[in-house]
C-alpha atoms as a PDB file:
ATOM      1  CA  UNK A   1       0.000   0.000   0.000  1.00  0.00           C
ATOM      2  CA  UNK A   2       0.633   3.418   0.071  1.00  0.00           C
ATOM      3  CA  UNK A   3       2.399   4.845   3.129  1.00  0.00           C
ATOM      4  CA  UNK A   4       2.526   8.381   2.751  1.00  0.00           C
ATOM      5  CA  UNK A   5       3.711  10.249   6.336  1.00  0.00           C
ATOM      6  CA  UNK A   6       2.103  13.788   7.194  1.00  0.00           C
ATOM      7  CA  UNK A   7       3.774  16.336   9.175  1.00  0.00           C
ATOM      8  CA  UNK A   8       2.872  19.664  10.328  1.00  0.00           C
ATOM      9  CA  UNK A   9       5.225  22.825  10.232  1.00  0.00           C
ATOM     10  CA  UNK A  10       5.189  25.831  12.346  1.00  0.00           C
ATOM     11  CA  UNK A  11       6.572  29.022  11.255  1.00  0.00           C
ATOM     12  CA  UNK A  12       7.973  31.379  13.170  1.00  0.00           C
ATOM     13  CA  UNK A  13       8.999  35.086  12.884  1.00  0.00           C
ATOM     14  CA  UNK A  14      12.989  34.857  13.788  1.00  0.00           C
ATOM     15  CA  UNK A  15      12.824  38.337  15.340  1.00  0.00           C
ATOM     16  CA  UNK A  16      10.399  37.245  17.768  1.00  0.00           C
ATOM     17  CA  UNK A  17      10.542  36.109  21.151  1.00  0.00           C
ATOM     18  CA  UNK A  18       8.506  33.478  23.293  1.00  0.00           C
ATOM     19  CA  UNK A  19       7.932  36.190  25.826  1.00  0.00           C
ATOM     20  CA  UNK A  20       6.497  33.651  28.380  1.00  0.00           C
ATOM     21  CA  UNK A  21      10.782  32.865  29.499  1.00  0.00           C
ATOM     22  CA  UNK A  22      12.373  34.963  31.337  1.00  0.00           C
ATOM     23  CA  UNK A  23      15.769  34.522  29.527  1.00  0.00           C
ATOM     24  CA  UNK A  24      14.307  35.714  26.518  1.00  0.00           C
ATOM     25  CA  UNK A  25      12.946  39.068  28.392  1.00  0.00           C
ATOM     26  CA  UNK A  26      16.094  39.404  30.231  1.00  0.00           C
ATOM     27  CA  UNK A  27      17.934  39.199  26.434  1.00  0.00           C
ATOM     28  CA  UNK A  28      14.893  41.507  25.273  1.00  0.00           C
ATOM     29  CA  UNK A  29      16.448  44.017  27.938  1.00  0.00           C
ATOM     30  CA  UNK A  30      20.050  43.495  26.593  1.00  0.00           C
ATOM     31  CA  UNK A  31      19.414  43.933  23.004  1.00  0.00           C
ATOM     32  CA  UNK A  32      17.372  47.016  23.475  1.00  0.00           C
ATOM     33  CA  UNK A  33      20.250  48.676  24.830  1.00  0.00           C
ATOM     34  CA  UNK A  34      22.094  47.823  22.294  1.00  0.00           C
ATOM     35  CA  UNK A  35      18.969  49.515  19.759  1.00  0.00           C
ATOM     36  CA  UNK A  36      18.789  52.506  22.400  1.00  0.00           C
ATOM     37  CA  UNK A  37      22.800  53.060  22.486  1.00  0.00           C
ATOM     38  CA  UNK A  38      22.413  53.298  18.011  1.00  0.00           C
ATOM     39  CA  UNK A  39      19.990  55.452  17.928  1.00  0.00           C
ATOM     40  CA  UNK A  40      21.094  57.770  20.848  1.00  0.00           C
ATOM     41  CA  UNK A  41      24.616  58.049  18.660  1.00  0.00           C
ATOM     42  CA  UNK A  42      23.239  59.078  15.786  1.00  0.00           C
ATOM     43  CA  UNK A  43      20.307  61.512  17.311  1.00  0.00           C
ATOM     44  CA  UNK A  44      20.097  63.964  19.979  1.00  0.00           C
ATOM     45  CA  UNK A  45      17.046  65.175  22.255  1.00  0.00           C
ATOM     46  CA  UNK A  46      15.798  66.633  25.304  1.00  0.00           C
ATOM     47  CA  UNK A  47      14.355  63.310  26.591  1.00  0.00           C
ATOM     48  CA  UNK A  48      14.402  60.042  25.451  1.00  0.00           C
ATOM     49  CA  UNK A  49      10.531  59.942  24.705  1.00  0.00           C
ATOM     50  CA  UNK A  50      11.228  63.001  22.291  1.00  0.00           C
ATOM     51  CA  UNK A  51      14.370  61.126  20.767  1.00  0.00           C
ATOM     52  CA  UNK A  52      11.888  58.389  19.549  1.00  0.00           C
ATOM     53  CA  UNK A  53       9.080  60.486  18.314  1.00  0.00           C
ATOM     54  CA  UNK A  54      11.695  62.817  15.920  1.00  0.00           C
ATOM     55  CA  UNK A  55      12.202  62.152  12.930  1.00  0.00           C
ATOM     56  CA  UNK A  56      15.525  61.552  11.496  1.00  0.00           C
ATOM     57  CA  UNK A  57      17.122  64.136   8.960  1.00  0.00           C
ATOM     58  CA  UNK A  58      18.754  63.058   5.740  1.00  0.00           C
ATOM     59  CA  UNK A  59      22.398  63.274   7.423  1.00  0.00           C
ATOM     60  CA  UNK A  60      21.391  61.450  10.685  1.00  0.00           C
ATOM     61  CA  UNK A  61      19.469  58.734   8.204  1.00  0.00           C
ATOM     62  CA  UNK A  62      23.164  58.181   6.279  1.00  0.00           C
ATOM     63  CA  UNK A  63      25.178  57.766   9.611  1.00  0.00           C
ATOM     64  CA  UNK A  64      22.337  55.270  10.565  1.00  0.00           C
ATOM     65  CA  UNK A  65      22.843  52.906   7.339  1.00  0.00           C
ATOM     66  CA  UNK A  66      26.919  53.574   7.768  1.00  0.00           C
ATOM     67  CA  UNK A  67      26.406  52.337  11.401  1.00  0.00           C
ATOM     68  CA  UNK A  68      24.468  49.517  10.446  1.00  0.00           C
ATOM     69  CA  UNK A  69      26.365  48.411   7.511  1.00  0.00           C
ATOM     70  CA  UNK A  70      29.496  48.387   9.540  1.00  0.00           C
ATOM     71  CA  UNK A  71      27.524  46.368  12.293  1.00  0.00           C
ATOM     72  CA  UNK A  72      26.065  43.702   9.430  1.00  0.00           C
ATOM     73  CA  UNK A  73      29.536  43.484   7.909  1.00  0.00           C
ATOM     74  CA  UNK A  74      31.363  42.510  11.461  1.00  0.00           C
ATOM     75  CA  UNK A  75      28.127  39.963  12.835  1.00  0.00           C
ATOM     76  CA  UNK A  76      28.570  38.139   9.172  1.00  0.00           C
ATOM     77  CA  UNK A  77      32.151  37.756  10.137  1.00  0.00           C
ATOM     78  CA  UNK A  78      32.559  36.491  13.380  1.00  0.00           C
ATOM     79  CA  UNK A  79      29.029  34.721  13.693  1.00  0.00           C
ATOM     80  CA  UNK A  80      27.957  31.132  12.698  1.00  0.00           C
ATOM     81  CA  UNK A  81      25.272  30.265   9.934  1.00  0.00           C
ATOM     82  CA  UNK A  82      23.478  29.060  13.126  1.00  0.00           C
ATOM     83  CA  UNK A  83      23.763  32.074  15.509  1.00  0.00           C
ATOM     84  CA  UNK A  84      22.747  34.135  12.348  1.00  0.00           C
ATOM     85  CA  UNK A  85      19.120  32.473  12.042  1.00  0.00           C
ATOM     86  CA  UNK A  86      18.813  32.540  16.120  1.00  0.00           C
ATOM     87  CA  UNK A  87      16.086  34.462  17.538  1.00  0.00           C
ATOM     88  CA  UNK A  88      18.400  36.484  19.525  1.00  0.00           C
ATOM     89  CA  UNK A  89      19.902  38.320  16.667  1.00  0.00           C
ATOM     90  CA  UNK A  90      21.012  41.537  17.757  1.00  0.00           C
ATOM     91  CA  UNK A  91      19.024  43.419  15.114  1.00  0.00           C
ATOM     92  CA  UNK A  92      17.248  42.825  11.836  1.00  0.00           C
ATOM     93  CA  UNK A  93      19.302  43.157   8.666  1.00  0.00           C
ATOM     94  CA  UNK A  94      16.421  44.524   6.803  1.00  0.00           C
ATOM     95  CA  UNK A  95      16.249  47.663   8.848  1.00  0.00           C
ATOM     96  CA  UNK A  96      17.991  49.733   7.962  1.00  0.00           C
ATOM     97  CA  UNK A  97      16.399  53.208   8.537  1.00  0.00           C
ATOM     98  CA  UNK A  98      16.212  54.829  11.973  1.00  0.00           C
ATOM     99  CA  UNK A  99      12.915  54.728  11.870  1.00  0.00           C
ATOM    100  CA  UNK A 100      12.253  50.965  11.431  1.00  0.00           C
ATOM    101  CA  UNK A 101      14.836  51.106  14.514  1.00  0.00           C
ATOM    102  CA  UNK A 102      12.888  53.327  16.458  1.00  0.00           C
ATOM    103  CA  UNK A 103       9.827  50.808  15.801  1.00  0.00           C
ATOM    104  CA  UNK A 104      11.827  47.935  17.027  1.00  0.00           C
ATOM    105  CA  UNK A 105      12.582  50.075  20.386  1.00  0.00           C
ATOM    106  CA  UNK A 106       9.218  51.061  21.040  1.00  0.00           C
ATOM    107  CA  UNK A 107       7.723  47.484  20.656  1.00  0.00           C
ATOM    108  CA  UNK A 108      10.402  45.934  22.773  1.00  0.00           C
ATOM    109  CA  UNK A 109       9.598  48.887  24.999  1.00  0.00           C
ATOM    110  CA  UNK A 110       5.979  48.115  25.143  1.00  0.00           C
ATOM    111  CA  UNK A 111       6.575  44.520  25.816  1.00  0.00           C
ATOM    112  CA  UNK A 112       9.617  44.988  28.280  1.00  0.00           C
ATOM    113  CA  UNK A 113       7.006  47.495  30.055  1.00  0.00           C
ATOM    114  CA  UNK A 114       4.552  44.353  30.202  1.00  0.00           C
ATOM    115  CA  UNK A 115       6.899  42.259  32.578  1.00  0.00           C
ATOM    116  CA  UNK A 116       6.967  45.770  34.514  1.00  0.00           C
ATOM    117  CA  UNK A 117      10.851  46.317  33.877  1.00  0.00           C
ATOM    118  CA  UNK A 118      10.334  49.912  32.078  1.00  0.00           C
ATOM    119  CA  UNK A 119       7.856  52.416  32.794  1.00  0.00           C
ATOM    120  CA  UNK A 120       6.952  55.312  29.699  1.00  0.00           C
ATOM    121  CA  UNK A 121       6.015  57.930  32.691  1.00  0.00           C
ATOM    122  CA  UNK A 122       9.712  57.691  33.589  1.00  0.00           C
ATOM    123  CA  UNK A 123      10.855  58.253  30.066  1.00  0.00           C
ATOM    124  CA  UNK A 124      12.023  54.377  30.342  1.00  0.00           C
ATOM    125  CA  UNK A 125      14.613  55.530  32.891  1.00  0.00           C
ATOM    126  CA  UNK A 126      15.056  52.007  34.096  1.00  0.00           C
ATOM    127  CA  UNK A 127      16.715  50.691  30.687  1.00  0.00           C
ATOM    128  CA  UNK A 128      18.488  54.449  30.364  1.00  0.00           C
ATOM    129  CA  UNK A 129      20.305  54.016  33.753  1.00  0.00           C
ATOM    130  CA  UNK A 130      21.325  50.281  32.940  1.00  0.00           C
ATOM    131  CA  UNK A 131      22.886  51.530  29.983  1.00  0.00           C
ATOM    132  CA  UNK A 132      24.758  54.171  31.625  1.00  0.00           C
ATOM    133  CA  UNK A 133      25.595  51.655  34.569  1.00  0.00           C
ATOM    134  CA  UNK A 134      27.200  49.343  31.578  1.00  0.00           C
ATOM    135  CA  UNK A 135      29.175  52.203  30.316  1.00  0.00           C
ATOM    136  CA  UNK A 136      30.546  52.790  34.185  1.00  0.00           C
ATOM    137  CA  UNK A 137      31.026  49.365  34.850  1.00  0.00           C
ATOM    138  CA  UNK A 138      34.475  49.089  33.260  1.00  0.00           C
ATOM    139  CA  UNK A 139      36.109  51.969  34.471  1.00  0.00           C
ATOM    140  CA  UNK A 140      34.844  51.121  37.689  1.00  0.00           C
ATOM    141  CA  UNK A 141      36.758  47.329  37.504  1.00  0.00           C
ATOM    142  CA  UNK A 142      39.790  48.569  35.759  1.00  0.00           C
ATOM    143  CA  UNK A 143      40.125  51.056  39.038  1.00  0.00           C
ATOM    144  CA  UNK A 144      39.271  48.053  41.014  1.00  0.00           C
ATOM    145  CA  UNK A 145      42.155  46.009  39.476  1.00  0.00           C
ATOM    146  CA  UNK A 146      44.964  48.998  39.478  1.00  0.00           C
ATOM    147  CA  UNK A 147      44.357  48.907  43.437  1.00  0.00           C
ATOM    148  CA  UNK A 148      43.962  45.333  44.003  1.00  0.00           C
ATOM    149  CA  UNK A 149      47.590  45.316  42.147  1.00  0.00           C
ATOM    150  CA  UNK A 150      49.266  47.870  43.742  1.00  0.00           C
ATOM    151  CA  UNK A 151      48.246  46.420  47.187  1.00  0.00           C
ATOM    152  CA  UNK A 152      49.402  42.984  46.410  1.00  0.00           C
ATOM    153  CA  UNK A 153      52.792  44.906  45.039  1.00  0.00           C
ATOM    154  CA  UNK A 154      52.713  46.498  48.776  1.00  0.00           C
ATOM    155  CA  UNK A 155      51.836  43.481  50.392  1.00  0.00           C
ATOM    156  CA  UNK A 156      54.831  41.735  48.690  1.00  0.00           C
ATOM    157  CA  UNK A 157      57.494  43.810  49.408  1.00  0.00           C
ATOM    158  CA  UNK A 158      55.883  44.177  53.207  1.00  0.00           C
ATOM    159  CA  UNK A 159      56.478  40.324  52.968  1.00  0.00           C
ATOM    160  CA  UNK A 160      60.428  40.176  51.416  1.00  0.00           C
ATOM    161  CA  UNK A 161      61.145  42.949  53.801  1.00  0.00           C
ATOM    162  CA  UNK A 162      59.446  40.474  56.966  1.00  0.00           C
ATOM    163  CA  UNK A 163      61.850  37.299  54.949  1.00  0.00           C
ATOM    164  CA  UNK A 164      65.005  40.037  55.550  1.00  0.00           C
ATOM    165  CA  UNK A 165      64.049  40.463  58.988  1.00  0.00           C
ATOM    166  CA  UNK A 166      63.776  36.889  59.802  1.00  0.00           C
ATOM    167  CA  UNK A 167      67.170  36.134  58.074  1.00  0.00           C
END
């Protein structure tokens, strides 16, 4: 006879997320920085809110696609045919105008505002101050390390100078 097999197939936008796990909203957070820390490079504003809800000149527009050109170019080079097709791509290679990036913002925004971890009334000051606390992060380790190592460089000649002593 014949045996003929059915299967079903489900498909899925690759710039979505399942929202329901947490990973994914944490990673939401994380690449929306990334989107936030573009756009506030290329445009300027009184608040963030306003930032969105500007529209980009013709100059700001070219930086944009120079930006995201550059990005494309390095992600093609350092990422795998698998990690290209993941769902946590950093951003969409078909966007490239600020203000299909400022779309992409504004719906993670709405959705990251959901799970309650932005709030619009605060101009989204929750996912501003992260970014500005990743930006202070490093200088605050490297400063962290150059006095951890001059301490141990103390502590080490404290201890030959003890060895002397004892001699």
């Amino acid at each position: 006879g014949d045996k003929s097999t059915e299967f079903g197939l489900v498909l899925t936008n690759k710039w979505e997320l399942n929202m329901s796990d947490e990973s994914n909203i944490q990673a939401m957070f994380s690449k929306t920085k990334y989107l936030i820390v573009d756009l506030l490079k290329i445009q300027r504003g009184e608040t963030f809110a306003a930032i969105l809800h500007t529209p980009a000149n013709t100059q700001q527009q070219e930086l944009y696609k120079a930006i995201h050109s550059r990005r494309l170019a390095a992600e093609n080079e350092k990422t795998s045919e698998e990690e290209k097709n993941s769902k946590m791509a950093l951003f969409d290679p078909n966007d490239t105008s600020i203000e299909k990036l400022k779309e992409h913002i504004l719906k993670n925004l709405h959705i990251l505002e959901q799970h309650k971890l932005v709030t619009p009334t605060e101009d989204y000051q929750e996912i501003l101050t992260s970014i500005a606390k990743g930006y202070l992060q490093p200088a605050k380790i490297s400063t962290t390390k150059k006095t951890r190592s001059e301490k141990d460089r103390r502590n080490g000649r404290t201890y030959e100078q003890k060895e002397e002593i004892l001699r």
